[in-house]
N, C-alpha and C. Protein backbone atom coordinates (compact mmCIF):
# COMPACT_ATOMS: atom_id res chain seq x y z
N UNK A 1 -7.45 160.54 -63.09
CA UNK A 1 -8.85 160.45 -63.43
C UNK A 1 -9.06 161.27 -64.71
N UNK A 2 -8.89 160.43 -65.67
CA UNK A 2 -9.52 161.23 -67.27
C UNK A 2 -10.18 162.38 -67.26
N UNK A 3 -11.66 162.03 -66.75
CA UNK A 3 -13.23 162.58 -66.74
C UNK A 3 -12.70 163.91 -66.11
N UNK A 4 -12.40 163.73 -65.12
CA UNK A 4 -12.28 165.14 -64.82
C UNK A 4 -11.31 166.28 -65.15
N UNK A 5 -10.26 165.38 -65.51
CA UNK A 5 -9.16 166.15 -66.07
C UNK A 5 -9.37 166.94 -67.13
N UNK A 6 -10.21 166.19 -68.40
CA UNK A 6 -10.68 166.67 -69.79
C UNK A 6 -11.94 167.38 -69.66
N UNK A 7 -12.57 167.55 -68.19
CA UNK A 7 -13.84 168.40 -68.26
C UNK A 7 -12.97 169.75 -67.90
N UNK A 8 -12.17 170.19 -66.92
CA UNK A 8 -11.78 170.98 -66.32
C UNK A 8 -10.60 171.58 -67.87
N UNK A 9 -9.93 171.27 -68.97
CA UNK A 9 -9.62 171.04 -69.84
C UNK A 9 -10.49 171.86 -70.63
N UNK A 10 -11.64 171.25 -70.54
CA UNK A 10 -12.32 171.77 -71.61
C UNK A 10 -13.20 173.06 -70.97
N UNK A 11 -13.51 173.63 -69.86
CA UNK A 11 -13.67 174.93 -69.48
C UNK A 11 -12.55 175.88 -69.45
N UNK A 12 -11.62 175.35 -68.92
CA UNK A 12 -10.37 176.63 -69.50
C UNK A 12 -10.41 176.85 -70.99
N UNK A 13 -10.80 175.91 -71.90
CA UNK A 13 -10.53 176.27 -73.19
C UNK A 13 -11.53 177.36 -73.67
N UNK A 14 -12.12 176.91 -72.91
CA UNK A 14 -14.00 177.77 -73.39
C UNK A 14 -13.98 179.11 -72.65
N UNK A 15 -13.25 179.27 -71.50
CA UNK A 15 -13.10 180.38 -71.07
C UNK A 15 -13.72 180.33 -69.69
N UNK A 16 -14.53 179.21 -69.27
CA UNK A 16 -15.08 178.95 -67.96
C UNK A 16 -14.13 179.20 -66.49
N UNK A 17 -12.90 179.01 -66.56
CA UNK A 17 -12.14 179.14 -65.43
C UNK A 17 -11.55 180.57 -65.81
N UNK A 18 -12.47 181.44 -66.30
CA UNK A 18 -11.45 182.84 -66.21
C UNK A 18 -12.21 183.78 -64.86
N UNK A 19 -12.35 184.94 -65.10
CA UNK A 19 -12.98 185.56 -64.04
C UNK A 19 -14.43 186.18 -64.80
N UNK A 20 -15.20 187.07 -63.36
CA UNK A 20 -16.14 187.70 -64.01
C UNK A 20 -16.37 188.11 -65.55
N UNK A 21 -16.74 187.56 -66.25
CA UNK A 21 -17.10 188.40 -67.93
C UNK A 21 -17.93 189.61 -67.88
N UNK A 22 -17.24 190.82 -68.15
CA UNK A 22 -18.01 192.58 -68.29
C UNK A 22 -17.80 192.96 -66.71
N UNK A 23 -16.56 192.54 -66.18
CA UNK A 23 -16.48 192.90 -65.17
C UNK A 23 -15.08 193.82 -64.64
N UNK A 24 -15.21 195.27 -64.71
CA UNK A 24 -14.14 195.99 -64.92
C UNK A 24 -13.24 195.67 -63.82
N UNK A 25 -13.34 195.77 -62.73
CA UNK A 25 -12.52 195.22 -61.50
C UNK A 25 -11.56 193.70 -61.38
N UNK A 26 -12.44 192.47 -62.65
CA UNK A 26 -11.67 191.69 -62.29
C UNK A 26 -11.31 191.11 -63.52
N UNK A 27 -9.78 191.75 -63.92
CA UNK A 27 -9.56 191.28 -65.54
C UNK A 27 -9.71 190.03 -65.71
N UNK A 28 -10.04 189.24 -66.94
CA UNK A 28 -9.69 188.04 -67.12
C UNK A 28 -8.61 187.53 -66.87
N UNK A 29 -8.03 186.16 -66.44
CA UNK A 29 -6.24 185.86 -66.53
C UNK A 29 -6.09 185.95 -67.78
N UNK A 30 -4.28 185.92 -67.89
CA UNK A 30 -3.57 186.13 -69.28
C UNK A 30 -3.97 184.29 -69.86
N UNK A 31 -3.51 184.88 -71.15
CA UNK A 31 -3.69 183.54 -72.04
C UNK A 31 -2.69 182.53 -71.05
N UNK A 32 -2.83 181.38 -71.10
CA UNK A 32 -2.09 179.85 -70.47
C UNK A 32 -2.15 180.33 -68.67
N UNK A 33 -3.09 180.76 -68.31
CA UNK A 33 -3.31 181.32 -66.63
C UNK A 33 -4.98 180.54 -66.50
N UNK A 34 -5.64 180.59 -65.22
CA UNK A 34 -6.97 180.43 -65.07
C UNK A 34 -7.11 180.85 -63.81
N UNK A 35 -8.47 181.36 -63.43
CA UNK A 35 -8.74 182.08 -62.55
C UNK A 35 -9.75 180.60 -61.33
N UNK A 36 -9.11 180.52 -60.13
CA UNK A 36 -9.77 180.01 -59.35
C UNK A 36 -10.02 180.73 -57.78
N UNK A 37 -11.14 179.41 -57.77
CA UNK A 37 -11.81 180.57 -56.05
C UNK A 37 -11.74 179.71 -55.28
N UNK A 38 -11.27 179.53 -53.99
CA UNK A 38 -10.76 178.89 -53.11
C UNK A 38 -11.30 179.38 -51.68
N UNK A 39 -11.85 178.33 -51.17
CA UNK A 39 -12.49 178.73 -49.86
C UNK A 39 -13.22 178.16 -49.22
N UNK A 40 -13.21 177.44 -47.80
CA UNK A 40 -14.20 176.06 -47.50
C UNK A 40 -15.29 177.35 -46.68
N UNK A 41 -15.91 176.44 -46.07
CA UNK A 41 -17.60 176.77 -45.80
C UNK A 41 -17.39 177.64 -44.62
N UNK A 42 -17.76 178.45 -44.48
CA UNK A 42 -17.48 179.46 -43.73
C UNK A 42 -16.66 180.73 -43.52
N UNK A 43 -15.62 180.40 -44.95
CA UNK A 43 -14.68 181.52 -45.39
C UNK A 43 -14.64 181.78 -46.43
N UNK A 44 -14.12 182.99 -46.17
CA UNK A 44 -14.65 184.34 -47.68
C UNK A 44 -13.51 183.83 -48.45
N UNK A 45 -14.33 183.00 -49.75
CA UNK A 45 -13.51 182.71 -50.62
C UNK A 45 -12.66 183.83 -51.57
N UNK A 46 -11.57 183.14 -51.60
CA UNK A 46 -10.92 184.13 -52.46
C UNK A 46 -10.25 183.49 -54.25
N UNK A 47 -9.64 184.79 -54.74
CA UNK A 47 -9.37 184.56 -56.46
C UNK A 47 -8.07 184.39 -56.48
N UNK A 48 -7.29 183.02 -57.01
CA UNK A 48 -6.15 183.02 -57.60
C UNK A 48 -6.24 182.77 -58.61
N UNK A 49 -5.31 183.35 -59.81
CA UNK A 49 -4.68 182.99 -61.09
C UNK A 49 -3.64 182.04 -60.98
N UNK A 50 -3.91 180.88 -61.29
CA UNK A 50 -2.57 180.09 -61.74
C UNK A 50 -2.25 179.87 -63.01
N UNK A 51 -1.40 178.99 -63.41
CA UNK A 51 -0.82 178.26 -64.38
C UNK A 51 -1.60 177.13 -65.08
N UNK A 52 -2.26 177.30 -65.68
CA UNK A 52 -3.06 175.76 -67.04
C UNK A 52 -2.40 175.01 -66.38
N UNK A 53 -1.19 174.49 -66.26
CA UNK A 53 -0.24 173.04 -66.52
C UNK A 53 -0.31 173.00 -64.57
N UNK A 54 -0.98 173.93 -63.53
CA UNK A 54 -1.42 173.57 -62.35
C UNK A 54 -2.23 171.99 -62.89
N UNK A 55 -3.04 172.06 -64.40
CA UNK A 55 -4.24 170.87 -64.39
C UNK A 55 -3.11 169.19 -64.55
N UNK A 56 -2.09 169.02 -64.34
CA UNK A 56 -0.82 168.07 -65.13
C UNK A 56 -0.54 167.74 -63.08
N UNK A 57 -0.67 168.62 -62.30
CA UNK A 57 -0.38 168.13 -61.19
C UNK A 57 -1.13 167.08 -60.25
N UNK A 58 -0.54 166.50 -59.70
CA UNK A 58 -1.32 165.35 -59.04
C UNK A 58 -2.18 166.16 -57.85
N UNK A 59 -1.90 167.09 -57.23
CA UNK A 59 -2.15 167.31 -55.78
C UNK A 59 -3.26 168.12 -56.25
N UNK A 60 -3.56 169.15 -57.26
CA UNK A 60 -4.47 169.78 -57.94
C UNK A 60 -5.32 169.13 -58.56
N UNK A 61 -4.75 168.00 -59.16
CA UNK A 61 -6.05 167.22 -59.49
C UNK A 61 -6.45 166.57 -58.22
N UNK A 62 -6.01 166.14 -57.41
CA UNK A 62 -6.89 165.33 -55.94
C UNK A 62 -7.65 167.25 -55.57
N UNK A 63 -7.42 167.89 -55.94
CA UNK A 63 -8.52 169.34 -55.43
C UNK A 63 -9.69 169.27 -56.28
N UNK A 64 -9.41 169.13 -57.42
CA UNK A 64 -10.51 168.90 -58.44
C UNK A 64 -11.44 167.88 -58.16
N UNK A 65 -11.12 166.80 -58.05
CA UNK A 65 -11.25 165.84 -56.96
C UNK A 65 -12.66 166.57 -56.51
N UNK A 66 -12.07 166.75 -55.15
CA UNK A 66 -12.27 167.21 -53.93
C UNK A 66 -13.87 168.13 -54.21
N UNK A 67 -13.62 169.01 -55.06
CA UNK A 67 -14.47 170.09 -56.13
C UNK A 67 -15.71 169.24 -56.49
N UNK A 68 -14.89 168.40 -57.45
CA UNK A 68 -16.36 167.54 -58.28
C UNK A 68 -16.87 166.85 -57.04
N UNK A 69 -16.58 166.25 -56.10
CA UNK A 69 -17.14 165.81 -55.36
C UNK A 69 -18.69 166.91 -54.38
N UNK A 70 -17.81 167.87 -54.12
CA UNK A 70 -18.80 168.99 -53.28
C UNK A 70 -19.71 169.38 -54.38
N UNK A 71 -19.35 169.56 -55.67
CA UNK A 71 -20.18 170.66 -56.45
C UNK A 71 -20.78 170.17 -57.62
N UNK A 72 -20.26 168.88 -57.75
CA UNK A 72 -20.09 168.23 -59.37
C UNK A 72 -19.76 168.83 -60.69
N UNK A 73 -19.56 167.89 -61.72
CA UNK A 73 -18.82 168.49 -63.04
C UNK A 73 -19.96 169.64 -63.34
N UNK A 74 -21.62 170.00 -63.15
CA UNK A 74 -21.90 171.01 -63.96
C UNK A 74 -22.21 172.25 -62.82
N UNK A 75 -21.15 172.95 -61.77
CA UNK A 75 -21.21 173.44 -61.67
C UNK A 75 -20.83 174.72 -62.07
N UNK A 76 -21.67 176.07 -61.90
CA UNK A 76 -21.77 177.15 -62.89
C UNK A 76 -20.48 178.27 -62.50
N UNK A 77 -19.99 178.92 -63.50
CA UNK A 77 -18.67 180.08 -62.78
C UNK A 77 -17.52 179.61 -62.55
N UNK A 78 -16.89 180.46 -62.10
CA UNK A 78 -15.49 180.26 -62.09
C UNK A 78 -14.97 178.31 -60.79
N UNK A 79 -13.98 177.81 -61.37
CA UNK A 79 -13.79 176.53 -60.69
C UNK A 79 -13.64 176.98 -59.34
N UNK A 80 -14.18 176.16 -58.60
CA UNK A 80 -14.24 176.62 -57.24
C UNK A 80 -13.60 175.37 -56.44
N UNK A 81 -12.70 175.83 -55.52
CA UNK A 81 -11.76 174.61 -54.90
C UNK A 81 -12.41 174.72 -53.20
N UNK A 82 -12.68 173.90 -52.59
CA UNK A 82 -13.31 173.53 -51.43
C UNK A 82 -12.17 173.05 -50.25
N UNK A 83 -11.64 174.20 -50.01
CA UNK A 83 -10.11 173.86 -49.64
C UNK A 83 -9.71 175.37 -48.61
N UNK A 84 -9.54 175.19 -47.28
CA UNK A 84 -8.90 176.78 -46.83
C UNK A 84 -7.83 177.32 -47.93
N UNK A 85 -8.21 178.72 -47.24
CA UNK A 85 -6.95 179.42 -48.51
C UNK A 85 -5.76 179.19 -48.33
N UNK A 86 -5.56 179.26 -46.80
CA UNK A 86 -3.84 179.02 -46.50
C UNK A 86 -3.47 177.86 -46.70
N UNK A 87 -4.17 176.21 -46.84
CA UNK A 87 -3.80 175.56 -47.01
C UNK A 87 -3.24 175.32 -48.90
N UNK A 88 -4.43 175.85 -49.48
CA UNK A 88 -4.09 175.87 -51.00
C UNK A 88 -2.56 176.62 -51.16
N UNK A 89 -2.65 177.91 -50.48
CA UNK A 89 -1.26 178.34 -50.75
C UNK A 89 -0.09 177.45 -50.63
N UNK A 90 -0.31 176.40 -49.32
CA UNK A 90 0.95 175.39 -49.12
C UNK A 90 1.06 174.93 -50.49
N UNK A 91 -0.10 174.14 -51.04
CA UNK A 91 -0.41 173.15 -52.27
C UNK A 91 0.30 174.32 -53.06
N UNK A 92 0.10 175.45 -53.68
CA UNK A 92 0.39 175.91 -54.44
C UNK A 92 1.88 176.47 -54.45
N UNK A 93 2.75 176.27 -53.09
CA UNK A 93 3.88 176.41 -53.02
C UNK A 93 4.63 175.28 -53.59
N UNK A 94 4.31 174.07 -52.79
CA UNK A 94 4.61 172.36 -53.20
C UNK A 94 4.86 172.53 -55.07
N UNK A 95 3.57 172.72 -55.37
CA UNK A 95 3.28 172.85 -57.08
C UNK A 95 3.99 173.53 -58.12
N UNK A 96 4.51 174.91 -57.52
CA UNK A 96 5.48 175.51 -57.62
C UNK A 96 6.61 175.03 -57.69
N UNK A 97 7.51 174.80 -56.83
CA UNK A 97 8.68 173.58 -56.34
C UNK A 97 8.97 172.67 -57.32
N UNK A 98 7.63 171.68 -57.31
CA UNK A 98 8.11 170.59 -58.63
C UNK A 98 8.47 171.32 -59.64
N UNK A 99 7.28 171.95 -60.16
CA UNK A 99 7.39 172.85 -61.26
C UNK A 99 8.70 173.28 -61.70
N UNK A 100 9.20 173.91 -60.53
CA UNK A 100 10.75 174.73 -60.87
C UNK A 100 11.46 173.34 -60.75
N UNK A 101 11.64 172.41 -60.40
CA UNK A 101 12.61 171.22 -60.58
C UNK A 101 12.32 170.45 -61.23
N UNK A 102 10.94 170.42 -62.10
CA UNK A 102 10.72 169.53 -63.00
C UNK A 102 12.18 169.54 -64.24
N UNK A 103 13.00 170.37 -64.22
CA UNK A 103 13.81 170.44 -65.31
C UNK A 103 14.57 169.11 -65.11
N UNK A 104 15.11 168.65 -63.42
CA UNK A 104 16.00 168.66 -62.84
C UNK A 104 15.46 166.90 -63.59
N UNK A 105 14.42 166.24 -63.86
CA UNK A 105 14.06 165.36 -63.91
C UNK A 105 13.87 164.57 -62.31
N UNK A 106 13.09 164.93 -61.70
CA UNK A 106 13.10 165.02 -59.95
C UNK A 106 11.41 164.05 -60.01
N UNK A 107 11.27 163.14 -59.23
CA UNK A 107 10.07 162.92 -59.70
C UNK A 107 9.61 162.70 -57.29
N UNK A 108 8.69 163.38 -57.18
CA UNK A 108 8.12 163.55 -56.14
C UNK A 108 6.81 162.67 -55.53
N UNK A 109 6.97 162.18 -54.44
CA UNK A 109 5.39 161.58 -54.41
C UNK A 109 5.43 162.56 -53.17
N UNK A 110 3.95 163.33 -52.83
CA UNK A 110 3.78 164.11 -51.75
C UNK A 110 2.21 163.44 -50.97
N UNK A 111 2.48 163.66 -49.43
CA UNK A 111 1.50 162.81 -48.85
C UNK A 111 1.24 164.18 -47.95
N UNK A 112 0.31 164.48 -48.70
CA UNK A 112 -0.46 166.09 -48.42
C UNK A 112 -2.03 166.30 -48.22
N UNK A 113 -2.61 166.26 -47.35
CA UNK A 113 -3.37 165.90 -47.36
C UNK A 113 -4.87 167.08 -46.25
N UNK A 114 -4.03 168.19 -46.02
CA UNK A 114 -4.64 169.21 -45.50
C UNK A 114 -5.73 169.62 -46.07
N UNK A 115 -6.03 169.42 -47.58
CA UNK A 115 -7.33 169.96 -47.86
C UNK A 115 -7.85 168.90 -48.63
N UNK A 116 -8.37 167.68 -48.15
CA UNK A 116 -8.93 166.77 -48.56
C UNK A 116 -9.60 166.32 -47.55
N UNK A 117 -10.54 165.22 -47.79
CA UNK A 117 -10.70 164.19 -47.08
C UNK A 117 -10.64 162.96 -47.08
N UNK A 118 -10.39 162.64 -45.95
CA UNK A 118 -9.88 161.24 -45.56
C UNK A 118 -10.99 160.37 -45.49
């Protein structure tokens, strides 16, 4: 999905997916990092830093997904993923994985589907 890919694109560039701005406790991420908050309705969302090139993954974009759907493209602050935390961690293990075997030329289809809906 373009639209969302190049909106989410274009807030990391701008600085939208970093953390609090004038906020001593929560540095910004490093340059090519972005700061997301992760947490469905009823749990204390929490802050990960990932990797920019997280936005190139399929399973992260079905979160984005997932995001624009609950919150739509003009929601305000840091990207917010609508997803338990422990399940994102799986996603973000999976994401990881390719990542490190992307060298290998390995190409994966994953049928993952814990923080979505059906």
């Amino acid at each position: 999905m373009p639209g969302i890919h190049m909106q989410m694109l274009h807030r990391v560039a701008i600085g939208g997916g970093g953390g609090r701005r004038g906020c001593a406790a929560v540095p910004p991420p490093p340059r090519g990092w972005m700061a997301v908050r992760v947490g469905s309705q009823g749990e204390e969302q929490q802050r990960f830093v990932v990797p920019v090139g997280y936005l190139n993954h399929p399973l992260f974009l079905a979160l984005l997904r997932a995001a624009e759907e609950e919150y739509g493209f003009h929601h305000s602050g840091a990207i917010t993923l609508p997803c338990h935390v422990e399940h994102f961690r799986q996603v973000q293990g999976i994401i990881d994985r390719d990542t490190s075997t992307s060298a290998d030329h390995r190409h994966h289809h994953h049928h993952f589907h814990l923080c979505f809906r059906a």
